[in-house]
N, C-alpha and C. Protein backbone atom coordinates (compact mmCIF):
# COMPACT_ATOMS: atom_id res chain seq x y z
N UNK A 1 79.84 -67.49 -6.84
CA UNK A 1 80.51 -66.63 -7.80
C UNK A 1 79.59 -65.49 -8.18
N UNK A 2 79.68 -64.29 -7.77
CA UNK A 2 79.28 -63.24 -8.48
C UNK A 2 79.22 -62.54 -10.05
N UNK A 3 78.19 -62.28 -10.50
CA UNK A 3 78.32 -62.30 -11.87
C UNK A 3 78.57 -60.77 -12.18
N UNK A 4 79.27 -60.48 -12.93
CA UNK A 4 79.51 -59.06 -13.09
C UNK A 4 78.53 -58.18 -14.00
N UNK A 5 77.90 -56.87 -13.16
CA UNK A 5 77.47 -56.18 -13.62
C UNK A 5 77.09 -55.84 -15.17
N UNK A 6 76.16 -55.57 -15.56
CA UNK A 6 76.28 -55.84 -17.57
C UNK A 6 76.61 -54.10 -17.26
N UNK A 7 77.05 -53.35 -18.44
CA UNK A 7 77.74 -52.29 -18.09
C UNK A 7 76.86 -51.29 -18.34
N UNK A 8 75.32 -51.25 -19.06
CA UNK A 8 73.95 -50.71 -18.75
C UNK A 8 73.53 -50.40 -17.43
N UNK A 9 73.45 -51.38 -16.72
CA UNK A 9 73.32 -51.47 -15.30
C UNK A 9 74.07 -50.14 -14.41
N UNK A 10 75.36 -50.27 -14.53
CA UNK A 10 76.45 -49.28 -13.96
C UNK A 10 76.14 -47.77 -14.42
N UNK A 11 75.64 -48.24 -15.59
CA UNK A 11 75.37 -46.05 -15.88
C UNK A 11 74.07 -45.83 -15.52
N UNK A 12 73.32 -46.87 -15.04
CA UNK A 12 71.88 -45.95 -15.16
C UNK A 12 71.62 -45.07 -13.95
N UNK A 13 73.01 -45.72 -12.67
CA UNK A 13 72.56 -44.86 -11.48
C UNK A 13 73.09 -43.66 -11.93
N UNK A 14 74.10 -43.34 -12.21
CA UNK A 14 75.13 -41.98 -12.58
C UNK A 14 73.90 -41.14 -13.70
N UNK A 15 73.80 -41.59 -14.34
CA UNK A 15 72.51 -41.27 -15.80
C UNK A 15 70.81 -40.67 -14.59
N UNK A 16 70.45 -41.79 -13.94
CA UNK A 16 69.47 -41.25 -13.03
C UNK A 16 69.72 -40.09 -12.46
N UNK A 17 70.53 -40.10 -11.72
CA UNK A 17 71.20 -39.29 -10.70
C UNK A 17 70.81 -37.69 -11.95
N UNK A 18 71.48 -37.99 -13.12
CA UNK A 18 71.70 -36.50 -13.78
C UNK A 18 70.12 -36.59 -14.43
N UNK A 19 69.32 -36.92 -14.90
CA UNK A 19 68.51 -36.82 -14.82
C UNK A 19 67.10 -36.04 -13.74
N UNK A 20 67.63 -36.80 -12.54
CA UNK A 20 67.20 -36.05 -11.48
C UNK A 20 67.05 -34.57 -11.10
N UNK A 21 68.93 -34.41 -11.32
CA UNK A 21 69.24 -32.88 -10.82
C UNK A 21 68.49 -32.07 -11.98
N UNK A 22 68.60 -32.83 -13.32
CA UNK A 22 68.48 -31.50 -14.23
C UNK A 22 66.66 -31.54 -14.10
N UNK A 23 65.79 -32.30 -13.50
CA UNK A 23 64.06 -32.04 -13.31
C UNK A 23 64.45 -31.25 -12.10
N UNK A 24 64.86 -31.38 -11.15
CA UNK A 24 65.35 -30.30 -9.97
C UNK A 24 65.11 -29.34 -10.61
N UNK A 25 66.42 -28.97 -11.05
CA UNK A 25 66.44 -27.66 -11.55
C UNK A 25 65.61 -26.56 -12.08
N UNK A 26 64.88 -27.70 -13.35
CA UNK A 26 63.96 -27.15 -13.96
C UNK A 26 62.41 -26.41 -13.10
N UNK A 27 62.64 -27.61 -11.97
CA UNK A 27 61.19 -26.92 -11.48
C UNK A 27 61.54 -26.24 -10.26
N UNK A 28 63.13 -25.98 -9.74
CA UNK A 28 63.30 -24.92 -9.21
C UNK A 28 63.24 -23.50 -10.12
N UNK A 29 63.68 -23.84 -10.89
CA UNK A 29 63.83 -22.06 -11.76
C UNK A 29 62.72 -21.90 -12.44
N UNK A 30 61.38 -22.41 -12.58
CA UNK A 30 60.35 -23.02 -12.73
C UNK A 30 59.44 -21.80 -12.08
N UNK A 31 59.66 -22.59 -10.48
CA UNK A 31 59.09 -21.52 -9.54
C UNK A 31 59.32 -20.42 -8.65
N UNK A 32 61.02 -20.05 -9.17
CA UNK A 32 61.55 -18.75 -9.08
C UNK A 32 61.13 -18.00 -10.09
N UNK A 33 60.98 -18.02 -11.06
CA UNK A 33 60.43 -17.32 -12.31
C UNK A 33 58.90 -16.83 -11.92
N UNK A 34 57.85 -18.15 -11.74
CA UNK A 34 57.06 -17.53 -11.54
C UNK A 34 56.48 -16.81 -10.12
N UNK A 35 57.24 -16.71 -8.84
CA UNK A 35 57.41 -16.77 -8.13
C UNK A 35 57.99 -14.91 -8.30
N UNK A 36 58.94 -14.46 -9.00
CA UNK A 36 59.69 -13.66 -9.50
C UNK A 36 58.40 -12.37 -9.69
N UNK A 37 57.65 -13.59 -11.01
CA UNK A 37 56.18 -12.71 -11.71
C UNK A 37 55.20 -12.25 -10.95
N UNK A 38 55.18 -12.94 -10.20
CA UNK A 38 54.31 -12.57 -9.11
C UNK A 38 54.43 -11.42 -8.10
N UNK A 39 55.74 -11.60 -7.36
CA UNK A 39 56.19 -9.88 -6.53
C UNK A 39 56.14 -9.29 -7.63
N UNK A 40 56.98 -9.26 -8.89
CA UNK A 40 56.55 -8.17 -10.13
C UNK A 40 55.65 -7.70 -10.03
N UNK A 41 54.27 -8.34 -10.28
CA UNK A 41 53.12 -7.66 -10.80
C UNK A 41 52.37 -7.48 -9.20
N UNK A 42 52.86 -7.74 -8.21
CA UNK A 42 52.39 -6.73 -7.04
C UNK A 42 53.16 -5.91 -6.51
N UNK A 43 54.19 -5.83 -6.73
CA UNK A 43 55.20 -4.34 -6.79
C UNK A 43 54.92 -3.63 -7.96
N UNK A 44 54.38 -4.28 -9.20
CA UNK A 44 54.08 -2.80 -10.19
C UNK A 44 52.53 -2.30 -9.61
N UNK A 45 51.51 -3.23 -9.12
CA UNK A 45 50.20 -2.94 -8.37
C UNK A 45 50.70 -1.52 -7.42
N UNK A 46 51.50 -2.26 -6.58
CA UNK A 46 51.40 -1.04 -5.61
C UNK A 46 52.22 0.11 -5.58
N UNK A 47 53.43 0.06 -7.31
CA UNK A 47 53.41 1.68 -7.86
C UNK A 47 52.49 2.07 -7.90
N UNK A 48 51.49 1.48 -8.57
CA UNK A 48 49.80 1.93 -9.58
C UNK A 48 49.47 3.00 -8.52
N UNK A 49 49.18 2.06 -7.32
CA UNK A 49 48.40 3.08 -5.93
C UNK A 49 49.04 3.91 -5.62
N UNK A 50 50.26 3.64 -5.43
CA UNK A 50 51.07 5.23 -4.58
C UNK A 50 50.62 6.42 -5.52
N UNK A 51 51.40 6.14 -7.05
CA UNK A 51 51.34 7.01 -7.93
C UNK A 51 49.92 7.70 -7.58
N UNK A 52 48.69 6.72 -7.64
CA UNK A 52 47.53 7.12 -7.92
C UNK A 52 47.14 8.08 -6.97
N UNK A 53 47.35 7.91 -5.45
CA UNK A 53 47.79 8.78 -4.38
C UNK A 53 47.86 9.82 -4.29
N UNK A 54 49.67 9.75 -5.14
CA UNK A 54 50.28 10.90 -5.36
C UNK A 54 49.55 12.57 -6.10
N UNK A 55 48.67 11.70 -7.55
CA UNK A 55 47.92 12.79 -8.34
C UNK A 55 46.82 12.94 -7.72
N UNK A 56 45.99 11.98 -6.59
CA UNK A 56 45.10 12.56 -6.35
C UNK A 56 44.88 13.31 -5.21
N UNK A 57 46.17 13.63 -4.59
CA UNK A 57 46.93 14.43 -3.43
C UNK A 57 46.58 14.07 -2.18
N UNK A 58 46.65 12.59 -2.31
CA UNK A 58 46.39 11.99 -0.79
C UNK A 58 47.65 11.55 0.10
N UNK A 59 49.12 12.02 -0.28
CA UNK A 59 50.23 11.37 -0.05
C UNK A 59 51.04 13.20 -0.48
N UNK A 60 52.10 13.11 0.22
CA UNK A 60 52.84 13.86 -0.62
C UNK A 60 54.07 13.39 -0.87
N UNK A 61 54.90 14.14 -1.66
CA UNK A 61 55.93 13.34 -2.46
C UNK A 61 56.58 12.84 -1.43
N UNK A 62 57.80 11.64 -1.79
CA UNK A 62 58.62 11.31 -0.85
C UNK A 62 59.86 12.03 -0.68
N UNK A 63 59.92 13.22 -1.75
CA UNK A 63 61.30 14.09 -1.82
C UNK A 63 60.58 14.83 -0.41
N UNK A 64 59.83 15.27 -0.40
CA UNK A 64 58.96 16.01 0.46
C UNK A 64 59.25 15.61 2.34
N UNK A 65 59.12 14.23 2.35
CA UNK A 65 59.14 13.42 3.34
C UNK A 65 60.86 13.41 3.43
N UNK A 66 61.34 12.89 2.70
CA UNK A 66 62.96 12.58 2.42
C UNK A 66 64.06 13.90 3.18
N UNK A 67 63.39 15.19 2.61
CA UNK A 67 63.65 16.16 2.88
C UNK A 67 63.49 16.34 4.53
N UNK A 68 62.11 16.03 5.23
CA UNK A 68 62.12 16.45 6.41
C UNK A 68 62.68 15.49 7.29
N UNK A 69 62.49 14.23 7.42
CA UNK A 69 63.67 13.57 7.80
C UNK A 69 64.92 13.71 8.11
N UNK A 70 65.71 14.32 6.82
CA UNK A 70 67.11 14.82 6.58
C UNK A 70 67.28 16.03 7.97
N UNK A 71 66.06 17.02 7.72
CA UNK A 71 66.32 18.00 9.10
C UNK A 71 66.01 17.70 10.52
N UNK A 72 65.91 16.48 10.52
CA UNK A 72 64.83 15.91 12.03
C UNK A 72 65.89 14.61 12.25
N UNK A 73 66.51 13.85 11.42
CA UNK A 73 66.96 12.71 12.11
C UNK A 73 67.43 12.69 11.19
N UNK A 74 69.54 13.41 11.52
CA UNK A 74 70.77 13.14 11.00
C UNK A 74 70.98 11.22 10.70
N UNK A 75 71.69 10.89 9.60
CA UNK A 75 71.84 9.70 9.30
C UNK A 75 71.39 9.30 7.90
N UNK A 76 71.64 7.74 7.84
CA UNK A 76 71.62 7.67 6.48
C UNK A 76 70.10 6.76 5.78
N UNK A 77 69.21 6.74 4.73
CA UNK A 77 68.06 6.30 4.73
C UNK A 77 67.95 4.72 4.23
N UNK A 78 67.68 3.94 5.07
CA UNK A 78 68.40 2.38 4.69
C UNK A 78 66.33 1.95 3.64
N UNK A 79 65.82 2.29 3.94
CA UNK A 79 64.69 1.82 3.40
C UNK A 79 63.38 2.85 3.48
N UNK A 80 62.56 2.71 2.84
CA UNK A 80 61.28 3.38 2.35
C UNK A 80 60.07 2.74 2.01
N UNK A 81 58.81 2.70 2.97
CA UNK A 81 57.91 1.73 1.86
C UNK A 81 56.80 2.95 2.39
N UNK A 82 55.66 2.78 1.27
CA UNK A 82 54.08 3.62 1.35
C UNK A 82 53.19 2.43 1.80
N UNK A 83 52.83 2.26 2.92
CA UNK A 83 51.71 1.68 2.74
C UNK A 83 50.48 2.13 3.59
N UNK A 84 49.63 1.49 3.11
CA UNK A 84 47.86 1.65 3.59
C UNK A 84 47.62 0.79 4.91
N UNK A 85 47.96 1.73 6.38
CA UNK A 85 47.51 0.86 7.09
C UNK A 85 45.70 1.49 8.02
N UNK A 86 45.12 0.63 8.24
CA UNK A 86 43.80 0.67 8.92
C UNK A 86 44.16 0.43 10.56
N UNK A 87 43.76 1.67 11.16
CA UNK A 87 44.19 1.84 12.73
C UNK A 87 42.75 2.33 12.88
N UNK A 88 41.99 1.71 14.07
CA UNK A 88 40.84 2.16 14.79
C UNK A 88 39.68 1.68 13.74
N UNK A 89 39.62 1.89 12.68
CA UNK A 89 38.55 2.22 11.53
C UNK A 89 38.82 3.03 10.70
N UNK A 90 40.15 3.96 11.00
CA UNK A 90 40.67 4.90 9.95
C UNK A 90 42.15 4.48 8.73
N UNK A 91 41.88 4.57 7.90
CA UNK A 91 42.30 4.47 6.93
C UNK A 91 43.81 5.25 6.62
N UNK A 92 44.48 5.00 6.43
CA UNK A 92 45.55 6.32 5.91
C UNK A 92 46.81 5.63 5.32
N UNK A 93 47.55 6.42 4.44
CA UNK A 93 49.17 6.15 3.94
C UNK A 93 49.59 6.24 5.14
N UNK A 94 50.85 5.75 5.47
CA UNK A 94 51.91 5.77 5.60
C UNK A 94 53.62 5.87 5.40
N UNK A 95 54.34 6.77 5.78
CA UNK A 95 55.58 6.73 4.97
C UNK A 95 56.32 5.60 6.01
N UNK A 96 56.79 4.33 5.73
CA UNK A 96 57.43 3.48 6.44
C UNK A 96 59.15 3.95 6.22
N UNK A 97 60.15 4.09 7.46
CA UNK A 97 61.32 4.63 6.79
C UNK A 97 62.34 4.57 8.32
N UNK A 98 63.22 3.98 7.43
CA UNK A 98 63.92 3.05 8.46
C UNK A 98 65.54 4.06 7.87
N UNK A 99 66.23 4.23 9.53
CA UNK A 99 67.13 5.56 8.84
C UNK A 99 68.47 4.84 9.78
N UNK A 100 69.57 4.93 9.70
CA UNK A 100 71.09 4.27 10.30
C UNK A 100 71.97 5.56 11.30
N UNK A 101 71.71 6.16 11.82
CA UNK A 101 72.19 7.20 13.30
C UNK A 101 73.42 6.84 13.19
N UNK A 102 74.32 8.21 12.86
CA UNK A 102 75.37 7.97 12.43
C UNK A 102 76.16 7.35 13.87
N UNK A 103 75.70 7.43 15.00
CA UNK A 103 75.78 6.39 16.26
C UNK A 103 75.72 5.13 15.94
N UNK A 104 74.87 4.71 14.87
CA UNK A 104 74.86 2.79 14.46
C UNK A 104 73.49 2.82 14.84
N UNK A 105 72.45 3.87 15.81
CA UNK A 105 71.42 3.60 16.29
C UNK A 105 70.19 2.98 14.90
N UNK A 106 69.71 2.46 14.77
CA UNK A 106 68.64 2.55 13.70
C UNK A 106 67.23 2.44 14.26
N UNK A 107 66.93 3.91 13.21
CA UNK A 107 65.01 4.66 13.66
C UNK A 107 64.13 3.94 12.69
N UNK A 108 63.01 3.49 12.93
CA UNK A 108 61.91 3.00 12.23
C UNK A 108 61.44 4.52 12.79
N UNK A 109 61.10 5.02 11.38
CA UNK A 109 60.02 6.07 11.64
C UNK A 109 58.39 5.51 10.96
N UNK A 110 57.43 6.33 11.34
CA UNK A 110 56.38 6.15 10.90
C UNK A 110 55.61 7.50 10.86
N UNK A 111 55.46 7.97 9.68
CA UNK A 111 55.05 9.10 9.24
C UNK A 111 53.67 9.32 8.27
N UNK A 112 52.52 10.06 8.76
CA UNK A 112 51.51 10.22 8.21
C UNK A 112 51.68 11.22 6.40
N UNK A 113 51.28 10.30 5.59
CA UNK A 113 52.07 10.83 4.45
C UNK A 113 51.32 11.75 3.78
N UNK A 114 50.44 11.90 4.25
CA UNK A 114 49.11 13.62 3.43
C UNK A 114 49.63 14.41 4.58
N UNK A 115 49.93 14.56 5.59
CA UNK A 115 50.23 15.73 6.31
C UNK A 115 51.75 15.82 6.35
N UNK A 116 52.82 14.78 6.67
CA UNK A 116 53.65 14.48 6.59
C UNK A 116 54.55 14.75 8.52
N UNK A 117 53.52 14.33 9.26
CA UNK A 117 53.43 14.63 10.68
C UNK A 117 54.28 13.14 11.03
N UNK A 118 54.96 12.88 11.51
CA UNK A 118 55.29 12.08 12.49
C UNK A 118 54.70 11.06 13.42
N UNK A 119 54.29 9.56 13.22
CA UNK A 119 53.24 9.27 13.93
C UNK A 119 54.06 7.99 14.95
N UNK A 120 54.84 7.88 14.38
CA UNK A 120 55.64 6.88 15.61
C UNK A 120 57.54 7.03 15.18
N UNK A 121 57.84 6.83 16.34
CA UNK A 121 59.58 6.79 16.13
C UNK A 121 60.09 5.77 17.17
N UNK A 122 60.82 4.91 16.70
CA UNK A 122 61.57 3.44 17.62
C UNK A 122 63.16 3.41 17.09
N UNK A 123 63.83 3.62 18.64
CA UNK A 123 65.18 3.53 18.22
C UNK A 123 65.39 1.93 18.64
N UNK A 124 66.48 1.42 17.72
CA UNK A 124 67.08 -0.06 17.93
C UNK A 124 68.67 0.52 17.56
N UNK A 125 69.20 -0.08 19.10
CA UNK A 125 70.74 -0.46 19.25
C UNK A 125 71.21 -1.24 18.89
């Protein structure tokens, strides 16, 4: 004969169970938050530099860049990044800039951003 369950017993899996999800939770949104803080404060870092760049006229603006683009490669501008890459031993900005050919073609350009010269172009079909 089986003895029936005392009715403590029966809630503690359902009760565990919610227990569970809601520590889940917590230390998922936990480490999206800080996770969040973190790209934050290295996306506000690397305003700091561009900006800093910008005034100390090692970059020129991106209206500047934006602009010559517009007369060099019709289409629309899907993305933009500045960064600092090291080629050979030399140092330099970059304008990273990824553009949509009103063909569907899409250009990764790569543009030297103190002169604003053109340093690589890749079409993808």
């Amino acid at each position: 004969m089986q003895h029936p369950q005392a009715p403590h017993a029966l809630m503690r899996k359902p009760v565990l169970r919610r227990i569970w999800r809601i520590v889940l939770t917590v230390v998922c949104l936990a480490a999206l938050a800080l996770g969040g803080r973190l790209a934050h404060a290295d996306s506000d870092h690397d305003h700091d530099r561009a900006r800093q760049a910008l005034q100390a006229g090692e970059v020129l603006p991106l209206a500047t860049i934006l602009e010559r683009v517009a007369r060099e490669h019709a289409g629309k501008v899907l993305d933009v990044e500045l960064d600092r890459d090291k080629e050979d031993g030399v140092v330099r900005w970059v304008y990273k800039i990824k553009v949509l050919a009103p063909s569907g073609t899409r250009l990764k350009l790569q543009i030297d951003a103190k002169s604003g010269e053109l340093i690589a172009a890749k079409r993808k079909d």
